[in-house]
N, C-alpha and C. Protein backbone atom coordinates (compact mmCIF):
# COMPACT_ATOMS: atom_id res chain seq x y z
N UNK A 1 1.26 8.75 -28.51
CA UNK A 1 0.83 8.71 -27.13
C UNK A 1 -0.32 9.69 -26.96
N UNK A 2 -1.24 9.24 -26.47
CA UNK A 2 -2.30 10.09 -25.81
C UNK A 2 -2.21 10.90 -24.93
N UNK A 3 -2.56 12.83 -24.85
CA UNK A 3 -1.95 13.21 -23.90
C UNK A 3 -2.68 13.20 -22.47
N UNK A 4 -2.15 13.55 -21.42
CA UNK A 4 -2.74 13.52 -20.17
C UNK A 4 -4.12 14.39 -19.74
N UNK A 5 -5.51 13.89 -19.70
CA UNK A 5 -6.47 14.93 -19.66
C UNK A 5 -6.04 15.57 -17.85
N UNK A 6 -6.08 16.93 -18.65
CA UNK A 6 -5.82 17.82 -17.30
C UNK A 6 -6.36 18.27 -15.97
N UNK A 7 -7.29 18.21 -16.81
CA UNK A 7 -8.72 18.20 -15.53
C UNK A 7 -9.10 16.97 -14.58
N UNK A 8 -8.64 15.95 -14.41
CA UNK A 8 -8.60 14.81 -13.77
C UNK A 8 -7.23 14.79 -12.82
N UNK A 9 -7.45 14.33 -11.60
CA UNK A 9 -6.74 14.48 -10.77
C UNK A 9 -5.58 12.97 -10.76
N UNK A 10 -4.09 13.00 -10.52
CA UNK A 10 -3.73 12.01 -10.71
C UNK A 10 -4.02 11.16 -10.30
N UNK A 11 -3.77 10.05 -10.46
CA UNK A 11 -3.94 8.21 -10.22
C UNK A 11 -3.58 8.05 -8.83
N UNK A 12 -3.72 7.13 -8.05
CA UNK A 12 -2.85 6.55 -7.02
C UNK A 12 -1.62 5.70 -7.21
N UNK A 13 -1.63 5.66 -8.17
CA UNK A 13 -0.26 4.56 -8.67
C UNK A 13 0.14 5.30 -10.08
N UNK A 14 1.40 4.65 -10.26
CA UNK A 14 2.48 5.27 -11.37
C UNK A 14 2.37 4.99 -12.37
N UNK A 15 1.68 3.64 -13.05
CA UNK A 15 1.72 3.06 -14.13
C UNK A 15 0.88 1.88 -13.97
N UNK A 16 0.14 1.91 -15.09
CA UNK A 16 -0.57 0.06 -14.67
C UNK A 16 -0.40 -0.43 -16.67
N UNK A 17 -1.02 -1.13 -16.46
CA UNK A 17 -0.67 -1.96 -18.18
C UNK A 17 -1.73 -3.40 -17.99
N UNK A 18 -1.59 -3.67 -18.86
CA UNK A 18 -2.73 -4.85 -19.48
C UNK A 18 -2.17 -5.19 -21.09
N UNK A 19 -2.39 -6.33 -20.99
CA UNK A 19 -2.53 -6.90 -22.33
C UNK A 19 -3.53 -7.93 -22.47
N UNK A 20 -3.93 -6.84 -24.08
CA UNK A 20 -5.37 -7.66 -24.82
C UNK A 20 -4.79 -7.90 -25.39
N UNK A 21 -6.20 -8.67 -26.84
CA UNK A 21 -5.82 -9.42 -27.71
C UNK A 21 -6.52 -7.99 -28.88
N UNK A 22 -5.98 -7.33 -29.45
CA UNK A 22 -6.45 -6.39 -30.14
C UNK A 22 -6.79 -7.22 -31.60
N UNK A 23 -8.17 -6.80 -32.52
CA UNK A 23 -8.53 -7.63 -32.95
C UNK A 23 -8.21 -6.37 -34.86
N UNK A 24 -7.74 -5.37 -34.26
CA UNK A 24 -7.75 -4.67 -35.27
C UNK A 24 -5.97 -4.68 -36.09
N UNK A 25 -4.77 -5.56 -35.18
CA UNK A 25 -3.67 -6.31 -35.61
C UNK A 25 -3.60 -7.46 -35.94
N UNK A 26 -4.75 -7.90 -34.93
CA UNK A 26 -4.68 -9.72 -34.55
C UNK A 26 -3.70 -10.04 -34.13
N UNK A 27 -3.37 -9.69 -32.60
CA UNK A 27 -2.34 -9.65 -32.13
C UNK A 27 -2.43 -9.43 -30.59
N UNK A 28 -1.16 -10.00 -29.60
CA UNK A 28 -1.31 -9.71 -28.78
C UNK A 28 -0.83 -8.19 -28.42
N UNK A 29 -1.38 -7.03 -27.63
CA UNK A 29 -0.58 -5.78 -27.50
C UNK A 29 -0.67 -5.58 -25.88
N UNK A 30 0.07 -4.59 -25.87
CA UNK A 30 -0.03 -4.29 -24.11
C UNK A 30 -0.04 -2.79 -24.30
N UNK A 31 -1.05 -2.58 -23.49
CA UNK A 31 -1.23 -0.66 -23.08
C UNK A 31 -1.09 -0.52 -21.41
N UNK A 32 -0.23 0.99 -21.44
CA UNK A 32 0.20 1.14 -20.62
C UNK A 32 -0.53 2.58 -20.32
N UNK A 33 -1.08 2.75 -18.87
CA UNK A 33 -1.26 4.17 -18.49
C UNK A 33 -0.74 4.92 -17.50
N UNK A 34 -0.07 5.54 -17.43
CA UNK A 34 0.44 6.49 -16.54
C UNK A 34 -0.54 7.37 -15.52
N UNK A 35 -0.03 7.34 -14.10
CA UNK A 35 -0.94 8.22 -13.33
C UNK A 35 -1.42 9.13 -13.73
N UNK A 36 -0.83 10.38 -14.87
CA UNK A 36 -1.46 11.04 -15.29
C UNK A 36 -2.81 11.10 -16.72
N UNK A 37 -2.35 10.09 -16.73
CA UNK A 37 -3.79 9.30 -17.39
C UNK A 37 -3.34 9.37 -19.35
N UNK A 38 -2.16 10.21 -19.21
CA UNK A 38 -1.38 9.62 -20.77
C UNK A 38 -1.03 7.89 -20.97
N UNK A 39 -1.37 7.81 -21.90
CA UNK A 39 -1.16 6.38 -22.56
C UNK A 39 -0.42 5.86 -23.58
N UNK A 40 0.13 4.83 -23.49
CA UNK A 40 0.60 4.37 -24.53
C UNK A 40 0.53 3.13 -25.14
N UNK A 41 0.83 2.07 -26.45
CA UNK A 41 0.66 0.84 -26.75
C UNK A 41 1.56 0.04 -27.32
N UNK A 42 2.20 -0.71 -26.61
CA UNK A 42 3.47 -1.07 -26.81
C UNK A 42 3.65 -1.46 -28.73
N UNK A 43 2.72 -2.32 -28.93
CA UNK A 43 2.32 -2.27 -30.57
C UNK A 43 3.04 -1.77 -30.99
N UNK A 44 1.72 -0.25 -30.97
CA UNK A 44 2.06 0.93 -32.01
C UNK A 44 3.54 1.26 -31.55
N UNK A 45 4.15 1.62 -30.58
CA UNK A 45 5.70 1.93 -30.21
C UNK A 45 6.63 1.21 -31.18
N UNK A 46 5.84 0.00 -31.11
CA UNK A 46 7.10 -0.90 -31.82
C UNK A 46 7.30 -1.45 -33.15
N UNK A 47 5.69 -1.33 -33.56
CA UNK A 47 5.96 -0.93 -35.19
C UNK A 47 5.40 0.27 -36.01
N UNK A 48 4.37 0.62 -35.84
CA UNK A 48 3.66 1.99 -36.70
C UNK A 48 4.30 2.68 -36.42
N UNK A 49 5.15 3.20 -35.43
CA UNK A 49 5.25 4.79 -34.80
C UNK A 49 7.16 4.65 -35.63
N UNK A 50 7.73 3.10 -35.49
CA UNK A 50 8.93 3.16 -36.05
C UNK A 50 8.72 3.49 -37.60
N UNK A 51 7.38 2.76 -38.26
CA UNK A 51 7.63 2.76 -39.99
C UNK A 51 6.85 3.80 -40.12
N UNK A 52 6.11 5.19 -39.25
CA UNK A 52 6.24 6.74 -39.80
C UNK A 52 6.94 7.33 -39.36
N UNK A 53 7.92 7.27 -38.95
CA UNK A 53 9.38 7.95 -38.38
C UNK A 53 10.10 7.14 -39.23
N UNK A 54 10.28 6.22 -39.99
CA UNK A 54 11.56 6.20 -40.48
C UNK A 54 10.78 5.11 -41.94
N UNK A 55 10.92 5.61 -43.26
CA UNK A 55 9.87 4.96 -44.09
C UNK A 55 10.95 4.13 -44.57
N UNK A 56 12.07 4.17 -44.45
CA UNK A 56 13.47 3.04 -44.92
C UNK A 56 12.90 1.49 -44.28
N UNK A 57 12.34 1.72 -42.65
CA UNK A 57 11.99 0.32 -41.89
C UNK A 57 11.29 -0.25 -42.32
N UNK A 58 12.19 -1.95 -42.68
CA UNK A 58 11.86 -3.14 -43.00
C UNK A 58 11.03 -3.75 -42.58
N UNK A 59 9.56 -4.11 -42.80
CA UNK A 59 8.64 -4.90 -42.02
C UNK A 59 8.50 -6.21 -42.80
N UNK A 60 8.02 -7.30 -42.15
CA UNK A 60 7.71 -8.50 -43.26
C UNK A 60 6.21 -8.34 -43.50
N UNK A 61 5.74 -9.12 -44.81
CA UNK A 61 4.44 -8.50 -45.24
C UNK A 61 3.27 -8.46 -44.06
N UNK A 62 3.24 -9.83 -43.59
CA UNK A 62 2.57 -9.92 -42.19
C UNK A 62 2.43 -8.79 -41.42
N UNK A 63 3.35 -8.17 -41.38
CA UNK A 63 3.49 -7.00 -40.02
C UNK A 63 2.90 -5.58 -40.74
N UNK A 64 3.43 -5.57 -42.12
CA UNK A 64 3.19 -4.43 -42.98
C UNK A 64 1.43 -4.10 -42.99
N UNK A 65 0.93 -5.10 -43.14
CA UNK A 65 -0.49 -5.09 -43.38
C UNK A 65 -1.17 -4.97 -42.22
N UNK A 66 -0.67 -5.65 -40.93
CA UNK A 66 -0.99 -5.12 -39.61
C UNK A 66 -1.02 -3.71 -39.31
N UNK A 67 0.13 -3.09 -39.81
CA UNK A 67 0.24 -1.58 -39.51
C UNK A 67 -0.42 -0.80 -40.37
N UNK A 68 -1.15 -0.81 -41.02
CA UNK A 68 -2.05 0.25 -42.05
C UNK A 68 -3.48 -0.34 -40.99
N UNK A 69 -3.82 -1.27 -40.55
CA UNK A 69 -4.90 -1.43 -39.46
C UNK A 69 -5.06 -0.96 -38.38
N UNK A 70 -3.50 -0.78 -37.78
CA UNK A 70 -3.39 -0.04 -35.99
C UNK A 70 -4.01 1.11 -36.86
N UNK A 71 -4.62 1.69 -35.24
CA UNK A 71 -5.44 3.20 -35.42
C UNK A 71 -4.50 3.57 -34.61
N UNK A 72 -3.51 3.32 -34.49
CA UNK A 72 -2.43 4.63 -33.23
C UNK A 72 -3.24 5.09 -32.25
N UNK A 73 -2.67 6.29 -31.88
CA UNK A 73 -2.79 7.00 -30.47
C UNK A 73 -4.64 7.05 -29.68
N UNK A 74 -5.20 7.41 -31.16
CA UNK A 74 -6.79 7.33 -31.02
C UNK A 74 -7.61 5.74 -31.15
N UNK A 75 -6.62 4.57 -30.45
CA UNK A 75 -7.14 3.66 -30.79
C UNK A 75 -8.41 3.44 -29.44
N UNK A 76 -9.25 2.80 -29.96
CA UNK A 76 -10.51 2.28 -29.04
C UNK A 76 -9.82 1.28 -27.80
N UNK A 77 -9.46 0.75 -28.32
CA UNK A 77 -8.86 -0.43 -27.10
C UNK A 77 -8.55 0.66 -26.00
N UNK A 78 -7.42 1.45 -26.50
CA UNK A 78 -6.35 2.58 -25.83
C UNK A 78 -7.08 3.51 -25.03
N UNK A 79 -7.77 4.02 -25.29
CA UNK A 79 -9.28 5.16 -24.80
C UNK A 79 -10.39 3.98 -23.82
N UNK A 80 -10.61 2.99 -24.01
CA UNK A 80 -11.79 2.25 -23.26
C UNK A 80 -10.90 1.63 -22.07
N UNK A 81 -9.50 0.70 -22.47
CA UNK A 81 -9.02 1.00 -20.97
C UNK A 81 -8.93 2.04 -20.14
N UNK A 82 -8.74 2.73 -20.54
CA UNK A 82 -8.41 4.29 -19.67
C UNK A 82 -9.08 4.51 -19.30
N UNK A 83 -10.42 5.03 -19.78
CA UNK A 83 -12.08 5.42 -19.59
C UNK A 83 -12.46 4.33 -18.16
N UNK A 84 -12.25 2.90 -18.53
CA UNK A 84 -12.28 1.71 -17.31
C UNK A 84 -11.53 2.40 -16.29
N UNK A 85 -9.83 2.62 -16.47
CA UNK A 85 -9.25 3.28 -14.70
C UNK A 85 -9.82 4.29 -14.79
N UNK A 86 -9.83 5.22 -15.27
CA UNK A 86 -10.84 6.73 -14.41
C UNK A 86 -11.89 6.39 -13.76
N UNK A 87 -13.00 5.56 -14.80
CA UNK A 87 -13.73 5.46 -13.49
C UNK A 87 -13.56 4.61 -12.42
N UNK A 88 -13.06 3.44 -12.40
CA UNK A 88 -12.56 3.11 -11.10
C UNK A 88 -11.54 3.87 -10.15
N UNK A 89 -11.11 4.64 -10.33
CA UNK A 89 -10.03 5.35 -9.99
C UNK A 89 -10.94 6.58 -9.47
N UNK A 90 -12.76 6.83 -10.05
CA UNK A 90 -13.45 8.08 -9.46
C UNK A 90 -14.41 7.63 -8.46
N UNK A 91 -14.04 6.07 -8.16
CA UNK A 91 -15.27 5.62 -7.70
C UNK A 91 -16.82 5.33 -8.02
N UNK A 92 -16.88 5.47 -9.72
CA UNK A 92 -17.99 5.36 -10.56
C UNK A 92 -17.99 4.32 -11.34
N UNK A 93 -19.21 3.40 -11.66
CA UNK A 93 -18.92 2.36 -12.48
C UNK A 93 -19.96 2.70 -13.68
């Protein structure tokens, strides 16, 4: 998860989310941002973040090869939505 930049004042709302088509899984993912402007990607939650926390987890090759591609927490998708609500959220386009 990306942490919350501090210097930005919170959101008007609690949570928003979107789903792209991320081209670096080939896959559909959904990112989620929190008023405080931390993020997360359902993806990475649900497979990278399980198979480096636990190297026993079973992936099928398909998925295996997907996950050496996610860029996790510093992914572009993950950072350019966000970057999109701040500035709508500062009144700047």
């Amino acid at each position: 998860m990306i942490e919350a930049k501090a210097e930005l004042k919170l959101a008007k709302w609690q949570i928003t989310a979107t789903t792209i088509r991320c081209d670096l899984v080939d896959d559909f993912v959904t990112i989620m941002v929190n008023n405080d402007w931390s993020t997360k990607c359902a993806w990475y939650n649900r497979y990278k973040q399980k198979a480096l926390e636990d190297k026993k987890q079973k992936f099928d090759k398909a998925i295996r090869l997907k996950i050496e591609k996610c860029a996790g927490p510093e992914c572009s998708y993950v950072i350019d939505y966000r970057d999109k609500l701040i500035q709508e959220e500062s009144g700047s386009k």
